[in-house]
C-alpha atoms as a PDB file:
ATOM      1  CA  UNK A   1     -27.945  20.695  -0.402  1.00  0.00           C
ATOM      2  CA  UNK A   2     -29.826  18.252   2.449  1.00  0.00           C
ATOM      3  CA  UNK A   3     -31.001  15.882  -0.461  1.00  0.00           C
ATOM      4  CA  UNK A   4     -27.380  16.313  -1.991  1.00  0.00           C
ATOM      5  CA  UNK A   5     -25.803  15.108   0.985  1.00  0.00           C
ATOM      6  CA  UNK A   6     -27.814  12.209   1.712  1.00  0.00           C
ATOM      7  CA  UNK A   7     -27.727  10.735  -1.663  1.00  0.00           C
ATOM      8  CA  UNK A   8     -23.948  10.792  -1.740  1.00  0.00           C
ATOM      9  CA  UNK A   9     -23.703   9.227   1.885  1.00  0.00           C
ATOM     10  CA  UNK A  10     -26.407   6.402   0.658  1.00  0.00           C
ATOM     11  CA  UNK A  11     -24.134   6.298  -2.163  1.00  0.00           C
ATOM     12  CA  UNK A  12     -21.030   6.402   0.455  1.00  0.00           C
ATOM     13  CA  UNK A  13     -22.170   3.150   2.627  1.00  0.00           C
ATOM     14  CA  UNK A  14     -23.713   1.251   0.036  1.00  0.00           C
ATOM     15  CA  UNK A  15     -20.355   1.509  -2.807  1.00  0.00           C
ATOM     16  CA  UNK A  16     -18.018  -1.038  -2.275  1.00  0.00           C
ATOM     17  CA  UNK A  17     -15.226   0.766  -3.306  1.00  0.00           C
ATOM     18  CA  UNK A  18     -14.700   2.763  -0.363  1.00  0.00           C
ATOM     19  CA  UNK A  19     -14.456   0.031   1.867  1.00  0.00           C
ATOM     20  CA  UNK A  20     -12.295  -2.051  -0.409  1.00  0.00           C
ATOM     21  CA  UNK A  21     -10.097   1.112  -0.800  1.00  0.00           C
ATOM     22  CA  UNK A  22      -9.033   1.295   3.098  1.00  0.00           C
ATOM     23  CA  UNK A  23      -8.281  -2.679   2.442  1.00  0.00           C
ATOM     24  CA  UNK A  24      -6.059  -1.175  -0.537  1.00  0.00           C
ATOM     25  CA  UNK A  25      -4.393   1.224   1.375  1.00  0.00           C
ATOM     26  CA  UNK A  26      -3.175  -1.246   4.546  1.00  0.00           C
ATOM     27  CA  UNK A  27      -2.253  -3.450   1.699  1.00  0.00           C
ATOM     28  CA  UNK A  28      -0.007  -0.969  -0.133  1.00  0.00           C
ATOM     29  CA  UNK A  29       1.408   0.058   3.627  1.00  0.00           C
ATOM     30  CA  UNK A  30       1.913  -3.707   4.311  1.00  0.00           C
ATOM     31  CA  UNK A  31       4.695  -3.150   0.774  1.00  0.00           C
ATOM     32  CA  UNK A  32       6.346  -0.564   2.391  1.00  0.00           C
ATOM     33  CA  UNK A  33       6.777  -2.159   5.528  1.00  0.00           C
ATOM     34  CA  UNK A  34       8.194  -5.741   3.805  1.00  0.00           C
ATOM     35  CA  UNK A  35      10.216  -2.723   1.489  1.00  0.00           C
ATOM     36  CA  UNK A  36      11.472  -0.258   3.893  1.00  0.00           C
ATOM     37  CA  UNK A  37      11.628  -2.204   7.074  1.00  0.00           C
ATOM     38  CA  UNK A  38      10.480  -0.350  10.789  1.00  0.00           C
ATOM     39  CA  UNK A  39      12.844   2.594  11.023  1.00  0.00           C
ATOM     40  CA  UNK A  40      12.664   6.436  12.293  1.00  0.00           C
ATOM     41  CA  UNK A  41      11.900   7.648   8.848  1.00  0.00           C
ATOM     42  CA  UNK A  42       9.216   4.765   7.748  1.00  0.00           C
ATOM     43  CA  UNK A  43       7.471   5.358  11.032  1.00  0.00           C
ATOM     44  CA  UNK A  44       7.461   9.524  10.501  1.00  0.00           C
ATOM     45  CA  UNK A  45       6.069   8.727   6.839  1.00  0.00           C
ATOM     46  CA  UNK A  46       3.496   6.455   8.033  1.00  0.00           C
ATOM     47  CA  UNK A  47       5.042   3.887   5.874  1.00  0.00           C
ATOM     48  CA  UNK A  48       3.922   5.914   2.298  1.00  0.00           C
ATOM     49  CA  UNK A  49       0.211   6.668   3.694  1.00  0.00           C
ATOM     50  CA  UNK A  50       0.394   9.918   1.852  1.00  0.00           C
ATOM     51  CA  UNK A  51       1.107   8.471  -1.466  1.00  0.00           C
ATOM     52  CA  UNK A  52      -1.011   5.291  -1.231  1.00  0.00           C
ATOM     53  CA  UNK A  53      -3.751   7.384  -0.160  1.00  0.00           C
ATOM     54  CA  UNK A  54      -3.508   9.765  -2.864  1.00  0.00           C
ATOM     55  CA  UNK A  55      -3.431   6.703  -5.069  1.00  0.00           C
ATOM     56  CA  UNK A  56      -6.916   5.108  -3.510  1.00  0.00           C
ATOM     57  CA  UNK A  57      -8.466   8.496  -3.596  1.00  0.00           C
ATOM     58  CA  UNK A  58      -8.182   9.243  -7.330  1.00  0.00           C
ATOM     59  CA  UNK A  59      -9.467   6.098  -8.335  1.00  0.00           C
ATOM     60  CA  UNK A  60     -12.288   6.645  -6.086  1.00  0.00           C
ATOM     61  CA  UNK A  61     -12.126  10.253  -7.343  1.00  0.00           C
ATOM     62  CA  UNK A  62     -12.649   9.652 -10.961  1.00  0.00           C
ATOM     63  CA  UNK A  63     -14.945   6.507 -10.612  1.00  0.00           C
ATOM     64  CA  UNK A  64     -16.963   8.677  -9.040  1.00  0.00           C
ATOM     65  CA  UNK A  65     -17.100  12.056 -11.318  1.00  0.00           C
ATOM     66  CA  UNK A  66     -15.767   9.606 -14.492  1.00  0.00           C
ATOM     67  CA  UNK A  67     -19.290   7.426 -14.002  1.00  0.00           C
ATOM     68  CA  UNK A  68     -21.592  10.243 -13.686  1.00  0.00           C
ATOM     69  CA  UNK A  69     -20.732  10.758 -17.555  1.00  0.00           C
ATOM     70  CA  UNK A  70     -20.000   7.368 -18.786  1.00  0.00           C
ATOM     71  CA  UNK A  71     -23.418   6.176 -17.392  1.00  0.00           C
ATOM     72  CA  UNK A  72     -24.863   9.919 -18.694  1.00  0.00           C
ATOM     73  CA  UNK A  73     -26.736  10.746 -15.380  1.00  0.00           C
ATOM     74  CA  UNK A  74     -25.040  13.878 -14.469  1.00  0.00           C
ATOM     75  CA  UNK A  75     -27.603  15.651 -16.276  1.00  0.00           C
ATOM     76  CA  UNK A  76     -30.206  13.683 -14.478  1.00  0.00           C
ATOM     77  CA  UNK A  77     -28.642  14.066 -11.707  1.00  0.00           C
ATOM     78  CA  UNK A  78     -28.689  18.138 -12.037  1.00  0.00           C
ATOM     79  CA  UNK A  79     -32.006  17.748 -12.899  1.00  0.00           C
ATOM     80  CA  UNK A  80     -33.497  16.531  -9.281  1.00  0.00           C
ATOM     81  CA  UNK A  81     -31.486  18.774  -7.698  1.00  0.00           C
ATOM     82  CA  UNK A  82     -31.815  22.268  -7.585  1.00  0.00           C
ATOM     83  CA  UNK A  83     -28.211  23.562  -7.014  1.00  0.00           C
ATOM     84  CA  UNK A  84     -25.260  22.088  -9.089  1.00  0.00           C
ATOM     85  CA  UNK A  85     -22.892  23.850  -6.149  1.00  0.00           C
ATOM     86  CA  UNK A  86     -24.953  21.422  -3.852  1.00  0.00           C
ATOM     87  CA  UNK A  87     -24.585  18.399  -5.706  1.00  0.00           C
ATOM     88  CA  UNK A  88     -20.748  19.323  -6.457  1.00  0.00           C
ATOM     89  CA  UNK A  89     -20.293  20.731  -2.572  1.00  0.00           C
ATOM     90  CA  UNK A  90     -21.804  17.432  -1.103  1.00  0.00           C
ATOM     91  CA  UNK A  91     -19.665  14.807  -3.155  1.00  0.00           C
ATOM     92  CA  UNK A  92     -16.418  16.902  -2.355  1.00  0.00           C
ATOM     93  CA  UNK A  93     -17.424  17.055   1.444  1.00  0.00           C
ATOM     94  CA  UNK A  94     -18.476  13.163   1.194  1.00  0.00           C
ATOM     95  CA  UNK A  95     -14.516  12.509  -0.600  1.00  0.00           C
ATOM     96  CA  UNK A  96     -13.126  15.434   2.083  1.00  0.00           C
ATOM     97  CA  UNK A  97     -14.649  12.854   4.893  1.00  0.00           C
ATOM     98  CA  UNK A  98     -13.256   9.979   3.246  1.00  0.00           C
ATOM     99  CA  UNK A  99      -9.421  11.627   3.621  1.00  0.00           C
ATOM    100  CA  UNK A 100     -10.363  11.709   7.301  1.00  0.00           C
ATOM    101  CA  UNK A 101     -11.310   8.275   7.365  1.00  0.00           C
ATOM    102  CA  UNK A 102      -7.949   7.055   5.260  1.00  0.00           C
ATOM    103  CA  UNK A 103      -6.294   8.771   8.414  1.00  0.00           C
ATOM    104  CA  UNK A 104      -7.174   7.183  10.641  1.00  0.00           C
ATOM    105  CA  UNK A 105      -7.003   3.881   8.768  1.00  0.00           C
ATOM    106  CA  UNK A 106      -3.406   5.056   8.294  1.00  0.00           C
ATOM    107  CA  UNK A 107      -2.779   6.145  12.024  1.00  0.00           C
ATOM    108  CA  UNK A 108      -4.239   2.845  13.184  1.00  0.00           C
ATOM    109  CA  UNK A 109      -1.594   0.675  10.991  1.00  0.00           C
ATOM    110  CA  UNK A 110       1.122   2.615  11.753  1.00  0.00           C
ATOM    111  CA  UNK A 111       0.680   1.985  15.987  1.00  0.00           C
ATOM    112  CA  UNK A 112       0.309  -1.365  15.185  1.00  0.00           C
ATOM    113  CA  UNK A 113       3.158  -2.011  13.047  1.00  0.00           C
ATOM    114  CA  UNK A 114       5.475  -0.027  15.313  1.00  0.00           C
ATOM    115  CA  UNK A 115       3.716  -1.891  18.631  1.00  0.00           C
ATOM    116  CA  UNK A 116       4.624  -5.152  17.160  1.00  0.00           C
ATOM    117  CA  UNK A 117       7.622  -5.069  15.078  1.00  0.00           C
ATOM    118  CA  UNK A 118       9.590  -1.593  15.811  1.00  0.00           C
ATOM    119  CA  UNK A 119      12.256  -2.454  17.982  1.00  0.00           C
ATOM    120  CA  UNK A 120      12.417  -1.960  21.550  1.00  0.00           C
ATOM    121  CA  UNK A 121      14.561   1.527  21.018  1.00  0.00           C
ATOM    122  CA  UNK A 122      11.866   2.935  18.224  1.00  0.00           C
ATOM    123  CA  UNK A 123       9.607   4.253  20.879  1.00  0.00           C
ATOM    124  CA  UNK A 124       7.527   7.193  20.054  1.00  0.00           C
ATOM    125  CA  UNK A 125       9.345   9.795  22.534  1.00  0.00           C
ATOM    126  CA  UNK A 126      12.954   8.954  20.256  1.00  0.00           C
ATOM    127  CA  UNK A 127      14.321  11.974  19.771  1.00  0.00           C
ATOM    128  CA  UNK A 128      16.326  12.077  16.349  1.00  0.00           C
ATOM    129  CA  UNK A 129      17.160  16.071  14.356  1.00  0.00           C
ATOM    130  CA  UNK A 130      15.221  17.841  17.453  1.00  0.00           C
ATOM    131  CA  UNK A 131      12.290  16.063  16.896  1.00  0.00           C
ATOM    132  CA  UNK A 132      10.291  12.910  18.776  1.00  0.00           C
ATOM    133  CA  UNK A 133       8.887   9.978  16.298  1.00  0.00           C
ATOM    134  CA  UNK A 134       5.307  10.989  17.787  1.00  0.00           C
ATOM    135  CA  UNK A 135       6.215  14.879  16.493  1.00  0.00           C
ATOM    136  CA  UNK A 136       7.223  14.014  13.262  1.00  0.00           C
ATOM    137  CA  UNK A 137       4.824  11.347  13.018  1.00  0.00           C
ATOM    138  CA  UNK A 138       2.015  13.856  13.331  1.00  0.00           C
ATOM    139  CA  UNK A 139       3.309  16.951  11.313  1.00  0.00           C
ATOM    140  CA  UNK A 140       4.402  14.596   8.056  1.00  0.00           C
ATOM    141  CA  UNK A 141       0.751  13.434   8.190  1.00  0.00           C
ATOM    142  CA  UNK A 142      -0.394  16.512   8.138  1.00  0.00           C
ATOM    143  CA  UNK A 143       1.905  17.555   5.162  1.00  0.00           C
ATOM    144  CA  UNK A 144       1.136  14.243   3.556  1.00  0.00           C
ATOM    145  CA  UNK A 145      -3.009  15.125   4.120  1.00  0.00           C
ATOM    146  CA  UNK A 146      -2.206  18.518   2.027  1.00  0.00           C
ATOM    147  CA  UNK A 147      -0.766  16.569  -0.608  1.00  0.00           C
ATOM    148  CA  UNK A 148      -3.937  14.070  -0.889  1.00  0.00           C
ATOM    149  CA  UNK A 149      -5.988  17.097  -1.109  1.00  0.00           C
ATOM    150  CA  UNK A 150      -4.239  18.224  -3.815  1.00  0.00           C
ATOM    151  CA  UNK A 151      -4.237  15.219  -6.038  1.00  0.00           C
ATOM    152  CA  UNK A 152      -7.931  14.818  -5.284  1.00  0.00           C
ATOM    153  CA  UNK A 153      -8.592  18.428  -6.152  1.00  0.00           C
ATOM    154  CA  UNK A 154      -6.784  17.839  -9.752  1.00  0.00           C
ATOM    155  CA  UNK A 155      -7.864  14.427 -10.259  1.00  0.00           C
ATOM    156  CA  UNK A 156     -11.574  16.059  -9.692  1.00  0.00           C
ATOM    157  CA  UNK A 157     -11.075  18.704 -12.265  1.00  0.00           C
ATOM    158  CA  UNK A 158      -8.810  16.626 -14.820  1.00  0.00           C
ATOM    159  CA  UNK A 159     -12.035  13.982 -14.401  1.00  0.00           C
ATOM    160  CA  UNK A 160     -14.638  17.060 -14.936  1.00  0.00           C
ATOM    161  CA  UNK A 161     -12.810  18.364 -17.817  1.00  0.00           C
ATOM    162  CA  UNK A 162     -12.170  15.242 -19.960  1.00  0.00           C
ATOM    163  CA  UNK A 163     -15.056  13.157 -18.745  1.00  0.00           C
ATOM    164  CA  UNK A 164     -12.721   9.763 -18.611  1.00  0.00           C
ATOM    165  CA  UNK A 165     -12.017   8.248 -15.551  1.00  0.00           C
ATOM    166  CA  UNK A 166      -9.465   6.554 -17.457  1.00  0.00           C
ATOM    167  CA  UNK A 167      -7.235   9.857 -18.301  1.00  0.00           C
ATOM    168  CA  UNK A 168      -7.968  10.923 -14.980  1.00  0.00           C
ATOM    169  CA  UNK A 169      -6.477   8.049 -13.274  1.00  0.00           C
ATOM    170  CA  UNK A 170      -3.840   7.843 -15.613  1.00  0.00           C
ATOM    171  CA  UNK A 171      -2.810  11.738 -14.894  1.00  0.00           C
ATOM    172  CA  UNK A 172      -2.808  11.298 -11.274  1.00  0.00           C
ATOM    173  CA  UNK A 173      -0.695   8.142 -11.295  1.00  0.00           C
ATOM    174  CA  UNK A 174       1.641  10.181 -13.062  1.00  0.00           C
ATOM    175  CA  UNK A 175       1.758  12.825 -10.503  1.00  0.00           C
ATOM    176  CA  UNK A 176       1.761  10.512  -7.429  1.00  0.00           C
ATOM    177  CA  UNK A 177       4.887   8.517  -8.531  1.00  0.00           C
ATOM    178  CA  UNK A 178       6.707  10.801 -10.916  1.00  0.00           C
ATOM    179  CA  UNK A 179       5.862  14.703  -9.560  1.00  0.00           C
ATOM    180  CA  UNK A 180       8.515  15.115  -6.557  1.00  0.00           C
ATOM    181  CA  UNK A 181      11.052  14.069  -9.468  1.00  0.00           C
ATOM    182  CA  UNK A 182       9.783  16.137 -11.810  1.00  0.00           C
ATOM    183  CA  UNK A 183       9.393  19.053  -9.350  1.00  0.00           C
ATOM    184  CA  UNK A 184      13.197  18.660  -8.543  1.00  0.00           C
ATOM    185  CA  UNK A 185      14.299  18.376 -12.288  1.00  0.00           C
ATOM    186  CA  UNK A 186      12.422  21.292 -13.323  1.00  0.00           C
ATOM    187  CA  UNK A 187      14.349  23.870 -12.490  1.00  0.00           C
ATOM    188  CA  UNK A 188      17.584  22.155 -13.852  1.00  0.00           C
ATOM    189  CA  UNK A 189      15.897  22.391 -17.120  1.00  0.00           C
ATOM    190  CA  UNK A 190      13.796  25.946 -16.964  1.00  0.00           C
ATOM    191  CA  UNK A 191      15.562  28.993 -15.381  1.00  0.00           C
ATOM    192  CA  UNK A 192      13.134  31.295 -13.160  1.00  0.00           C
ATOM    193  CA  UNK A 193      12.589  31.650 -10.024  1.00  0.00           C
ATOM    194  CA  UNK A 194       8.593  31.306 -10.367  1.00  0.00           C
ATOM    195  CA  UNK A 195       9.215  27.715 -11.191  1.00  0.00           C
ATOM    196  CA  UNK A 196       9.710  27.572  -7.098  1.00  0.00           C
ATOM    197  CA  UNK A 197       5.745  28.362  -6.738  1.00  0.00           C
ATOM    198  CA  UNK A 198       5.009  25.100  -9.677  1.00  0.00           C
ATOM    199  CA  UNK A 199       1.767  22.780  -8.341  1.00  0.00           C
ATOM    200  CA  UNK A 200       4.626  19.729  -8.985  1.00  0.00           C
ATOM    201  CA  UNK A 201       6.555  21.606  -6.150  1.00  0.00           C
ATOM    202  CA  UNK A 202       3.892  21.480  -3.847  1.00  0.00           C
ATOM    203  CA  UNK A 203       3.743  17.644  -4.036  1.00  0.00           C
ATOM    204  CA  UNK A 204       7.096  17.727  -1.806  1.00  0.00           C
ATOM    205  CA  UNK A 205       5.309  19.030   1.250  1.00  0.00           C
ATOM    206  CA  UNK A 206       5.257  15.591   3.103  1.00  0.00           C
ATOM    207  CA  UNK A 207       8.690  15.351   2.257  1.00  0.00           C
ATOM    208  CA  UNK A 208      10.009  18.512   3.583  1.00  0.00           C
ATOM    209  CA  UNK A 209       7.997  18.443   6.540  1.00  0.00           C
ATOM    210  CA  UNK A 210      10.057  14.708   7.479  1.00  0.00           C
ATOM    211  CA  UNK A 211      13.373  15.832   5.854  1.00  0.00           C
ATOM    212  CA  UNK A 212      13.533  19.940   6.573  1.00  0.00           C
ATOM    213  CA  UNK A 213      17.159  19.987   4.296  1.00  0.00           C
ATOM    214  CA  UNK A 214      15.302  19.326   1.419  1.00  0.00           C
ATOM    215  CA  UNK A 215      14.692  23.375   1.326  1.00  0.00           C
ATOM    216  CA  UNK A 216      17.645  23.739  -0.768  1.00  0.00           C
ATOM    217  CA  UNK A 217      16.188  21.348  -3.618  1.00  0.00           C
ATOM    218  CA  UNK A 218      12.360  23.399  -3.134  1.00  0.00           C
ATOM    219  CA  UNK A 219      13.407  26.996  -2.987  1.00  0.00           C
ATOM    220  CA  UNK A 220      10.514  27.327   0.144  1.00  0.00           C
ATOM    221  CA  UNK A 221      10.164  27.100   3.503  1.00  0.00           C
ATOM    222  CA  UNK A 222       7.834  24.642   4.767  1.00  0.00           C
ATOM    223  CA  UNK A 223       5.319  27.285   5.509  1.00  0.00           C
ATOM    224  CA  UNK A 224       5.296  28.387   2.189  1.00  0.00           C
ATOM    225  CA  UNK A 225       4.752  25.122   0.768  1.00  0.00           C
ATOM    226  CA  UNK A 226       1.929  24.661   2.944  1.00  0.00           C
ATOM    227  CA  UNK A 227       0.035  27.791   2.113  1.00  0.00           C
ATOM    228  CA  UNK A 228       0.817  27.374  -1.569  1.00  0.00           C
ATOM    229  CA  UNK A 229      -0.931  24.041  -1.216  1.00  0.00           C
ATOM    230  CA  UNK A 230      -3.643  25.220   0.594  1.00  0.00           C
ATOM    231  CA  UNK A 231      -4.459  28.030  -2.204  1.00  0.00           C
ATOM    232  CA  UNK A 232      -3.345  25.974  -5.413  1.00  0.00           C
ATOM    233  CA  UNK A 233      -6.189  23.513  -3.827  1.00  0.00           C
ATOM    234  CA  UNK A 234      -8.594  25.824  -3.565  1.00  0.00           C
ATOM    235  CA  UNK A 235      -8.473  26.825  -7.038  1.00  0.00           C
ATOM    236  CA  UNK A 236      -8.429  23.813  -8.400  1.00  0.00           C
ATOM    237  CA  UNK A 237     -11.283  23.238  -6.569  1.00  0.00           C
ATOM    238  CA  UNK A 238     -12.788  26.156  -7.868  1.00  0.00           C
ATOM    239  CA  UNK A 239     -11.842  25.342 -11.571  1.00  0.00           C
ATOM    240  CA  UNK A 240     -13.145  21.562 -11.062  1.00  0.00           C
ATOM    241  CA  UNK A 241     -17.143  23.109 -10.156  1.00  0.00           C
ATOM    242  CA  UNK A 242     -16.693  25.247 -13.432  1.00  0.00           C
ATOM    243  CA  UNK A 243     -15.632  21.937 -15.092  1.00  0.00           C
ATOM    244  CA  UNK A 244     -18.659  19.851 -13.379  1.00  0.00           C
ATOM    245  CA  UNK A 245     -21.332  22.647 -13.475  1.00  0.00           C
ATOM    246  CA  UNK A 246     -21.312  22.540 -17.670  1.00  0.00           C
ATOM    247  CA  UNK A 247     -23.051  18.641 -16.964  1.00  0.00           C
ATOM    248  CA  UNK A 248     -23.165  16.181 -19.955  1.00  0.00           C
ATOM    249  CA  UNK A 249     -21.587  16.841 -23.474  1.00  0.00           C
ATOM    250  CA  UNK A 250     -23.778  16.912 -26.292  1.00  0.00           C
ATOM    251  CA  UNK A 251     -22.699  13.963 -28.858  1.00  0.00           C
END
């Protein structure tokens, strides 16, 4: 698990692609801000963090699973180290650490922005439904954190079961731009009330946690759309090592 760990954080300083990806995401906030302006609500979202951070994190997700079997050296890979669950444990923890580091990327863009162009009334201790910008701030980045974790637990397992970085990116975009709709439309077109507990409703938890009146379009309290995507990331967890532990196809 040591070695594991070590050759993924080599792999971690030395790959461009993570540092290039917090450029991405300040980028992509830098849209929202030119889109949406500097109001309550853009401030609480972090101007989109959640969803441009999902999108940097399954590209980074499925370049790195995807090019473990395009370039063949998963096997290779399994073969130096002892444990698969090592190997798989120590790139999840290295992308887990990454998340972290998006944050704060995030966090540190959003004081600026509001620092130097919020006007002088947007302060952080604005109190607007009940809540201050600094509370709401803090809890839809923590809803919007569960979401990322989400997408990077399917991307991993979409990635592990098709071996294609390309589907894999292709699925998540999907999900990132077109789930909260699709979570909202479903149960218009399927009746049951387990349609409530879908993975596509989970993808609202940012959402709910900056606008609580959007209960009556989820069917769940807040809470419950936390835990559900809590355990529904877990398992896809779970099902992603199954995925990754099988290594290389034979041709």
């Amino acid at each position: 698990m040591r070695s594991s760990l070590q050759q993924e954080f080599y792999k971690f300083i030395h790959r461009r692609g993570y540092w290039s990806g917090i450029v991405a995401l300040w980028l992509l906030m830098a849209v929202s801000v030119w889109l949406e302006g500097t109001t309550f609500d853009s401030v609480a979202q972090s101007y989109d963090w959640g969803r441009w951070a999902a999108l940097v994190m399954s590209i980074l997700v499925a370049t790195d699973f995807g090019g473990e079997y395009e370039n063949e050296t998963i096997d290779t890979l399994f073969y130096k180290n002892t444990s698969r669950g090592g190997v798989f444990l120590a790139k999840l923890l290295i992308l887990l650490g990454y998340v972290l580091i998006l944050s704060l990327a995030g966090g540190i863009f959003t004081m600026v922005i509001q620092a130097t162009r919020a006007p002088s009334t947007l302060t952080w201790d604005l109190v607007v439904n009940h809540q201050s910008l600094w509370n709401a701030t803090l809890l839809t980045g923590l809803g919007a954190s569960g979401m990322v974790a989400l997408i990077t637990a399917l991307t991993i397992g979409v990635t592990c079961l098709t071996r294609s970085k390309i589907v894999a990116m292709g699925f998540s975009f999907v999900l990132i731009f077109t789930g909260p709709t699709l979570a909202g439309a479903l149960p218009k077109i399927i009746d049951g009330l387990w349609i409530k507990w879908s993975p596509l409703n989970m993808l609202q938890l940012a959402s709910q946690v900056a606008n609580p009146a959007l209960k009556s379009v989820t069917k769940l309290s807040t809470a419950q759309l936390a835990w559900g995507t809590t355990i529904y990331a877990v398992i896809f967890t779970m099902l992603s090592y199954l995925f990754f532990s099988q290594g290389q196809r034979s041709k």
